[in-house]
N, C-alpha and C. Protein backbone atom coordinates (compact mmCIF):
# COMPACT_ATOMS: atom_id res chain seq x y z
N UNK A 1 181.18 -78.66 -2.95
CA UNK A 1 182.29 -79.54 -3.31
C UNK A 1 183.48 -78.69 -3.72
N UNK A 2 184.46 -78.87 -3.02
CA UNK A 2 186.04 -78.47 -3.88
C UNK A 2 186.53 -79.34 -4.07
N UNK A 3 187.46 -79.09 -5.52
CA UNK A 3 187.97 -80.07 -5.87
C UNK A 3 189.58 -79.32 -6.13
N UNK A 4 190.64 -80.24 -6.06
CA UNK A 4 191.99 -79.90 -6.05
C UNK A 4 192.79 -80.54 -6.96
N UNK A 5 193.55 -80.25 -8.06
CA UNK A 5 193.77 -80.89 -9.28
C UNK A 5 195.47 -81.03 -9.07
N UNK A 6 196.11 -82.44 -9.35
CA UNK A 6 197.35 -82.35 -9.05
C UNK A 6 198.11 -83.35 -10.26
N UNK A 7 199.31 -83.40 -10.02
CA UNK A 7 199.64 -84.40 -11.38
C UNK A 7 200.33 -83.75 -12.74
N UNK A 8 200.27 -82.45 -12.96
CA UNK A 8 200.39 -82.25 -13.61
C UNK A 8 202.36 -82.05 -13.74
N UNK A 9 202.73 -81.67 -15.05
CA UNK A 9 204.31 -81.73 -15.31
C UNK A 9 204.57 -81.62 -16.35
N UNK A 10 205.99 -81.93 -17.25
CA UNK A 10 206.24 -81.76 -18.11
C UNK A 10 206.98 -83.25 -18.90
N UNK A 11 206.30 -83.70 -19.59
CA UNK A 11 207.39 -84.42 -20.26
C UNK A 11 207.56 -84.77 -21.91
N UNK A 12 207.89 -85.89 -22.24
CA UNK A 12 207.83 -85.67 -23.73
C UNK A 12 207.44 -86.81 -24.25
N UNK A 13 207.33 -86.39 -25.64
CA UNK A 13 206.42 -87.22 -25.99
C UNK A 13 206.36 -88.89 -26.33
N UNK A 14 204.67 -89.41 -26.00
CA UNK A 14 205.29 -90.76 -25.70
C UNK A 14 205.16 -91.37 -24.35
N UNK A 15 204.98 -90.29 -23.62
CA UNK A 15 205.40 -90.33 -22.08
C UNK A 15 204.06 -90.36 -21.59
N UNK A 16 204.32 -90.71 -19.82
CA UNK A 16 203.18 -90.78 -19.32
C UNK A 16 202.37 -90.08 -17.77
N UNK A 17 201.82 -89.33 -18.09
CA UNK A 17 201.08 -88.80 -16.55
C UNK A 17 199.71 -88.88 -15.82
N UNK A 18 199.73 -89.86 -15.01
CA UNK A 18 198.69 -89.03 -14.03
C UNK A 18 198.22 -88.50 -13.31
N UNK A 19 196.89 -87.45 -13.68
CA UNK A 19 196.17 -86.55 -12.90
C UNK A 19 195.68 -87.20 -12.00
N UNK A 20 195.09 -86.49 -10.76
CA UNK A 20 194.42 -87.07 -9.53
C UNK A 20 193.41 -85.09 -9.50
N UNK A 21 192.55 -86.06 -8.78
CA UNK A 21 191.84 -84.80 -8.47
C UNK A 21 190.81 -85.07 -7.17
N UNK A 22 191.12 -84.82 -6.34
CA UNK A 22 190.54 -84.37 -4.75
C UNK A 22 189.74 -83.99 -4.68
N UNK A 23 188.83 -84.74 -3.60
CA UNK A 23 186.88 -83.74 -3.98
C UNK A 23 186.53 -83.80 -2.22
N UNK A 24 186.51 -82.71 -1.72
CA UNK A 24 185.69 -82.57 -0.33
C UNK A 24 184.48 -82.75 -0.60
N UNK A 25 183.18 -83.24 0.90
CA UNK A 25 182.29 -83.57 0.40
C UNK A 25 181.85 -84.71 0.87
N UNK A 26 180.66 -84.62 1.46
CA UNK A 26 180.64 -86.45 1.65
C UNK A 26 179.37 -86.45 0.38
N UNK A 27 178.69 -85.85 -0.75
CA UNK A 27 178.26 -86.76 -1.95
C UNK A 27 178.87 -86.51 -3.15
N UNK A 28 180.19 -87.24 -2.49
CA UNK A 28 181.42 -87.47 -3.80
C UNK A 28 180.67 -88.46 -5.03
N UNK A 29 180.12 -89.33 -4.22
CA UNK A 29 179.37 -90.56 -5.17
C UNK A 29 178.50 -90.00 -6.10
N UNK A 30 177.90 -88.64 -6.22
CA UNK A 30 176.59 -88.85 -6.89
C UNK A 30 176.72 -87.42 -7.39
N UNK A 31 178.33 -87.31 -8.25
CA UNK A 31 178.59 -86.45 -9.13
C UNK A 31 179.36 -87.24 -10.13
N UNK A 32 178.73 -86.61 -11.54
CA UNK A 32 179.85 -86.81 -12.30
C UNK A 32 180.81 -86.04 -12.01
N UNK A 33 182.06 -86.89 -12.82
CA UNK A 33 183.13 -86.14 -12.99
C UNK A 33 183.77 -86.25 -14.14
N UNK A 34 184.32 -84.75 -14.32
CA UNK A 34 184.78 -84.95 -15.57
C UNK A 34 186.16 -83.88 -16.15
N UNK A 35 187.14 -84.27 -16.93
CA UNK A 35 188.60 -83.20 -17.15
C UNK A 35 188.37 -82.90 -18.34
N UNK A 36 188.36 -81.49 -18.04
CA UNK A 36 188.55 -80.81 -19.27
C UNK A 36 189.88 -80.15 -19.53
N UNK A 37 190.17 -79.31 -20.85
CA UNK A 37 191.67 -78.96 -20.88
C UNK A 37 191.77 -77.54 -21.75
N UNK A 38 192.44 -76.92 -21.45
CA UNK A 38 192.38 -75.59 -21.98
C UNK A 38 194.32 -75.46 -22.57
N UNK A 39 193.98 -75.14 -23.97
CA UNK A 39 195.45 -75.26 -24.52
C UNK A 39 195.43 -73.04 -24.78
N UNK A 40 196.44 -72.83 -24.47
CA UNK A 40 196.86 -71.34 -25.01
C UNK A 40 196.56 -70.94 -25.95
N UNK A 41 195.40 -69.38 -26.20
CA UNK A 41 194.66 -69.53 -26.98
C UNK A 41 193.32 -69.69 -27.68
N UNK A 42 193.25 -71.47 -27.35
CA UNK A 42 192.17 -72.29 -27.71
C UNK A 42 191.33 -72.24 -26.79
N UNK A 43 190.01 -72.39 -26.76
CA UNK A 43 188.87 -72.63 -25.64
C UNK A 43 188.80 -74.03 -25.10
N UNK A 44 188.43 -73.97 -23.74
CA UNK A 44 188.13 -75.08 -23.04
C UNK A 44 187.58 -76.16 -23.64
N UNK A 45 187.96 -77.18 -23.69
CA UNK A 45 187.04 -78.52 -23.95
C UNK A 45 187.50 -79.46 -23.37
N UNK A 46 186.01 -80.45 -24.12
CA UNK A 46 185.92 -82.09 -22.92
C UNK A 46 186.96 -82.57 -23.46
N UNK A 47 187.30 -83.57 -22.49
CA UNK A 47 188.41 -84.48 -22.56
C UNK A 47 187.70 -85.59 -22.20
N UNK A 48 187.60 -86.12 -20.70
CA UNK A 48 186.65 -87.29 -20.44
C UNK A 48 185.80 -87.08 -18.82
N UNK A 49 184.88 -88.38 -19.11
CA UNK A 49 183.95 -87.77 -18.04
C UNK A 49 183.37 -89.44 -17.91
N UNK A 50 183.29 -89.36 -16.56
CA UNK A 50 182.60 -90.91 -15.80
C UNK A 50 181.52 -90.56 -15.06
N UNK A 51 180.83 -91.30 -14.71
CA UNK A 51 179.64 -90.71 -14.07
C UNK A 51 179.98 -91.75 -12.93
N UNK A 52 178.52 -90.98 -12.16
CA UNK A 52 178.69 -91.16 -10.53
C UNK A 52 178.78 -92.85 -10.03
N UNK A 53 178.46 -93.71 -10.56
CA UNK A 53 178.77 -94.84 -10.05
C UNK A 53 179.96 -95.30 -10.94
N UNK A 54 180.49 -94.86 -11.82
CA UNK A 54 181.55 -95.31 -12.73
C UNK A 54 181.31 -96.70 -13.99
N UNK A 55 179.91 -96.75 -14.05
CA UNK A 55 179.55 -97.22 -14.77
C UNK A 55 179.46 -96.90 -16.78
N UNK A 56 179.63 -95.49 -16.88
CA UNK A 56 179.84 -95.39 -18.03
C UNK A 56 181.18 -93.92 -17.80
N UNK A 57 181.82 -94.23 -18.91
CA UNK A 57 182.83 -93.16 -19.15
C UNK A 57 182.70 -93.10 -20.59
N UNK A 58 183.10 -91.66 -20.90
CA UNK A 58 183.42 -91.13 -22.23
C UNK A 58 184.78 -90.39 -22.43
N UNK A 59 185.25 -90.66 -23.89
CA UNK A 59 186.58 -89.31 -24.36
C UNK A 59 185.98 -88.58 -25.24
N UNK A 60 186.83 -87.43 -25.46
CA UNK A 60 186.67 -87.16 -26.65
C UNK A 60 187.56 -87.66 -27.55
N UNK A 61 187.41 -87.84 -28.87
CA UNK A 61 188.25 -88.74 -30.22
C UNK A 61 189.72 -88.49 -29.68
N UNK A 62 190.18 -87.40 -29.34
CA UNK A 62 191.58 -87.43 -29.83
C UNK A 62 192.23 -87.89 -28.90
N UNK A 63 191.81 -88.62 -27.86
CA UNK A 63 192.17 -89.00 -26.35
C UNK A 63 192.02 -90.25 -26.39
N UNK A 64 190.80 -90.91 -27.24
CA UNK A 64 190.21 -92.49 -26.93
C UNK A 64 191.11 -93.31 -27.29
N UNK A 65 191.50 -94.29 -26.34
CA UNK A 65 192.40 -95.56 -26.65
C UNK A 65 194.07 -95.05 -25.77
N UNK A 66 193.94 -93.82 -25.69
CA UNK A 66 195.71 -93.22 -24.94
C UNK A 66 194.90 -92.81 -23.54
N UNK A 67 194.02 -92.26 -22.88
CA UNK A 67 193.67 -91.78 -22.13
C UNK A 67 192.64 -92.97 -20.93
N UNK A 68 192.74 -92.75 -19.53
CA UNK A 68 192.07 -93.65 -19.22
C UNK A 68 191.29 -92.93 -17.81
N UNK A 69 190.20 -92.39 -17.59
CA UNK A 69 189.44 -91.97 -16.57
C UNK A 69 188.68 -92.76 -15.73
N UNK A 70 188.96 -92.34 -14.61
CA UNK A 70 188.35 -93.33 -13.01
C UNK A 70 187.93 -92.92 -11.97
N UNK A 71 187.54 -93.49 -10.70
CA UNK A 71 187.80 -92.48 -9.96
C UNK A 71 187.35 -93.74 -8.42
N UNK A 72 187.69 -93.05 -7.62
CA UNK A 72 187.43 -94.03 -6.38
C UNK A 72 186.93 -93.30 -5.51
N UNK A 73 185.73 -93.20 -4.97
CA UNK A 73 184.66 -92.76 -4.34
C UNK A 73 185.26 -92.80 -2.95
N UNK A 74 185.81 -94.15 -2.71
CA UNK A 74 185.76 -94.36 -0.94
C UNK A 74 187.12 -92.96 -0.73
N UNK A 75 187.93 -92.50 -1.29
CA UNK A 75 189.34 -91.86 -1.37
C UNK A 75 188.63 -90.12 -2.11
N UNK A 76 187.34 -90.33 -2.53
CA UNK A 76 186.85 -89.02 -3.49
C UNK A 76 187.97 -88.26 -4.09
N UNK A 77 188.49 -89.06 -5.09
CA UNK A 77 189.45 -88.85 -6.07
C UNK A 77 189.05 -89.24 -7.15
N UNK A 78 189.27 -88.74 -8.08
CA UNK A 78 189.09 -89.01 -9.79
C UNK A 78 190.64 -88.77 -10.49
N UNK A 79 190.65 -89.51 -10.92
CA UNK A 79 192.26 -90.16 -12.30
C UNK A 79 191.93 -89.94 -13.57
N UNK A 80 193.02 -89.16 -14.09
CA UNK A 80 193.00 -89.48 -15.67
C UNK A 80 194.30 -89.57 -15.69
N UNK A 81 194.45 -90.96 -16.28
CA UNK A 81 195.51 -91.61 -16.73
C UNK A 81 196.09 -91.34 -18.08
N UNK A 82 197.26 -90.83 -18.21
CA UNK A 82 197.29 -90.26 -20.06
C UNK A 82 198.40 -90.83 -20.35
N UNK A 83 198.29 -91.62 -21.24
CA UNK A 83 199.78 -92.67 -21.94
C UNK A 83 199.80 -92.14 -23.71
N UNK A 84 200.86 -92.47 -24.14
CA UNK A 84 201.45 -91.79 -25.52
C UNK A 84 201.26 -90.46 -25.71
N UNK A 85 201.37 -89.23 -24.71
CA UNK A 85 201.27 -88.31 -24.60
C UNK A 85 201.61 -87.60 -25.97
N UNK A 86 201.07 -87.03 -26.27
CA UNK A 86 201.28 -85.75 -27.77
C UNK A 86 201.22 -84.24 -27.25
N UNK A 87 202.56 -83.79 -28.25
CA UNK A 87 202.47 -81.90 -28.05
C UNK A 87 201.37 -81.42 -28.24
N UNK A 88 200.65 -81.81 -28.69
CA UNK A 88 198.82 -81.10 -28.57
C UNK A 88 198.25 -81.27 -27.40
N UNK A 89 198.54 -82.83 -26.70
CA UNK A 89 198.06 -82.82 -25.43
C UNK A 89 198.51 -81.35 -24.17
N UNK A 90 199.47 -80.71 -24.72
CA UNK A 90 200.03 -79.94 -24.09
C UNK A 90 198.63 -78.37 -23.67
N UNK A 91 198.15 -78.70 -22.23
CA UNK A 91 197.37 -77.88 -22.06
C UNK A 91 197.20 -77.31 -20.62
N UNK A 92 196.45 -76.69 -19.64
CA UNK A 92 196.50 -76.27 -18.37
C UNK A 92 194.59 -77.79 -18.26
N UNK A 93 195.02 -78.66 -17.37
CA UNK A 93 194.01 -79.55 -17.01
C UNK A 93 193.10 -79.35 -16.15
N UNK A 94 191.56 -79.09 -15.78
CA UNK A 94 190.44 -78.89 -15.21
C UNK A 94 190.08 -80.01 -14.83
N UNK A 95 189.77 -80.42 -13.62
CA UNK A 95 188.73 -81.24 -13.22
C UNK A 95 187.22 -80.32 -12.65
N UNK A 96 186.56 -81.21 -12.96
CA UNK A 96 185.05 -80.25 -12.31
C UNK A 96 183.97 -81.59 -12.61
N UNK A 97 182.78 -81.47 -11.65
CA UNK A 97 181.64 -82.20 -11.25
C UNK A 97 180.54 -81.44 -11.05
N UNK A 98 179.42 -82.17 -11.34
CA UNK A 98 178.35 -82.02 -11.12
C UNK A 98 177.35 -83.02 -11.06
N UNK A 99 175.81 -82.71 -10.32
CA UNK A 99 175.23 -84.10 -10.15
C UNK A 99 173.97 -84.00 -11.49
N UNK A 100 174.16 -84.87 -12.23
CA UNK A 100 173.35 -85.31 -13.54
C UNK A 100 174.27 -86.18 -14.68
N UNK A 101 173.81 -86.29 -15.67
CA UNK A 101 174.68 -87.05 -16.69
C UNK A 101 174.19 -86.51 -18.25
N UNK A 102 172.97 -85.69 -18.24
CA UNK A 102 173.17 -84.88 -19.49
C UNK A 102 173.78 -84.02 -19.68
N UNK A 103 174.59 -84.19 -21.25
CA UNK A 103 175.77 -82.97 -21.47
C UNK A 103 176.71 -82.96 -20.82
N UNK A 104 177.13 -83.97 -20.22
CA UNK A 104 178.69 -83.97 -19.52
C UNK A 104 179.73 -83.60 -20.56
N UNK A 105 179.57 -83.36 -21.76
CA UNK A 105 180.42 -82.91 -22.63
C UNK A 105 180.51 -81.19 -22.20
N UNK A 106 179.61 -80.58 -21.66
CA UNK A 106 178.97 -79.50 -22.20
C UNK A 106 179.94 -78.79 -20.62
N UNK A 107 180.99 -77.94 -20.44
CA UNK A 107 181.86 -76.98 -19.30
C UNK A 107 180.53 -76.78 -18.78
N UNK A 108 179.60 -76.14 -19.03
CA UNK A 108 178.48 -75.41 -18.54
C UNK A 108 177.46 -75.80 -17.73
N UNK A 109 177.86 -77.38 -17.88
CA UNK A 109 177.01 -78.27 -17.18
C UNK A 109 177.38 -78.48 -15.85
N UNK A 110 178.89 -78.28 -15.82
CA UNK A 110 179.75 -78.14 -14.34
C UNK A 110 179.62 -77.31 -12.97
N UNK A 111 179.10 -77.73 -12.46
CA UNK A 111 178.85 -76.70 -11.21
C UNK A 111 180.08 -76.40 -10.47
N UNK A 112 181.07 -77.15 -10.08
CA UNK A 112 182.54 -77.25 -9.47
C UNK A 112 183.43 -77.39 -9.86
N UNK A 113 185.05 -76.36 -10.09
CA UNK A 113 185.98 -76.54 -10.91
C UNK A 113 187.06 -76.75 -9.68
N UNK A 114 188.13 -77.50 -10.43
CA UNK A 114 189.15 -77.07 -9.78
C UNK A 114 190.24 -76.18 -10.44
N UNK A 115 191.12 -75.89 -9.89
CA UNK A 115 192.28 -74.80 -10.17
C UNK A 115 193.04 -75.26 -10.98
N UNK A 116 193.25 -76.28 -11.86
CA UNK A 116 193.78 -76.64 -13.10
C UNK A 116 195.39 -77.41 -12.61
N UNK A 117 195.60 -77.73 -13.51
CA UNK A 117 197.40 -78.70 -13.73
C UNK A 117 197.63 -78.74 -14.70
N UNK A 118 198.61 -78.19 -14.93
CA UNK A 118 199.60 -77.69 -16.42
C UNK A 118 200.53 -79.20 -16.88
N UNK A 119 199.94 -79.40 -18.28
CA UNK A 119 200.71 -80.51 -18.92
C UNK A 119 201.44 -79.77 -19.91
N UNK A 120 202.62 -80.49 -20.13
CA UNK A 120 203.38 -79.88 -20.95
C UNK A 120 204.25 -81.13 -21.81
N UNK A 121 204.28 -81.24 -23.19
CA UNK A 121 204.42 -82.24 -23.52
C UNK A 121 205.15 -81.60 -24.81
N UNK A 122 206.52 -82.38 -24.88
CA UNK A 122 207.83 -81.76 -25.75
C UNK A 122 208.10 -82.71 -26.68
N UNK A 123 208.28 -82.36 -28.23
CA UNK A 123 208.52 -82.86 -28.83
C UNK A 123 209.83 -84.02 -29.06
């Protein structure tokens, strides 16, 4: 699977962007997926993650209720939708998949990354 991460930009805060992320592959269906985010600095972490039929999704806290993850199988694309954007949100964005659903929190669990999309979010 490759995946291709796009969407990314700059704006301020308050504001709103979404990611898309591209998956070659015909068993797009029977990976999770999930964006993680790496701020300057700081180490990688989860952000959110849906699993392969899109039946359950997770955030992490500081995302839940502003952030919204999806994805459409027939198009093998995955969305994260990010509304009331914050200067913390400000990070370089990962998409990556793998097929299971334990530890989707966990980078390590990821077998496939993509090449990231830079958010940038101004006070």
């Amino acid at each position: 699977v490759q995946l291709q991460a796009s969407g990314g930009g700059s704006v301020q805060a308050g504001g709103s962007l979404r990611l898309s992320c591209a998956a070659s592959g015909r068993t797009f269906s029977s990976y999770t997926l999930g964006w993680f985010r790496q701020a300057p600095g700081k180490e990688r972490e989860f952000v959110a993650a849906i699993s392969a039929s899109a039946s359950s999704t997770y955030y992490t806290d500081s995302v839940r209720g502003r952030f919204t993850i999806s994805r459409d199988n027939a198009k093998n694309t995955v969305y994260l939708q990010m509304n009331s954007l914050k200067p913390e949100d400000t990070a370089l964005y990962y998409c990556a998949a793998y097929q299971g659903w334990v530890a989707f929190r966990t980078a390590r669990s990821y077998d496939y990354w993509g090449q990231g999309t830079l958010v940038t979010v101004s006070s």
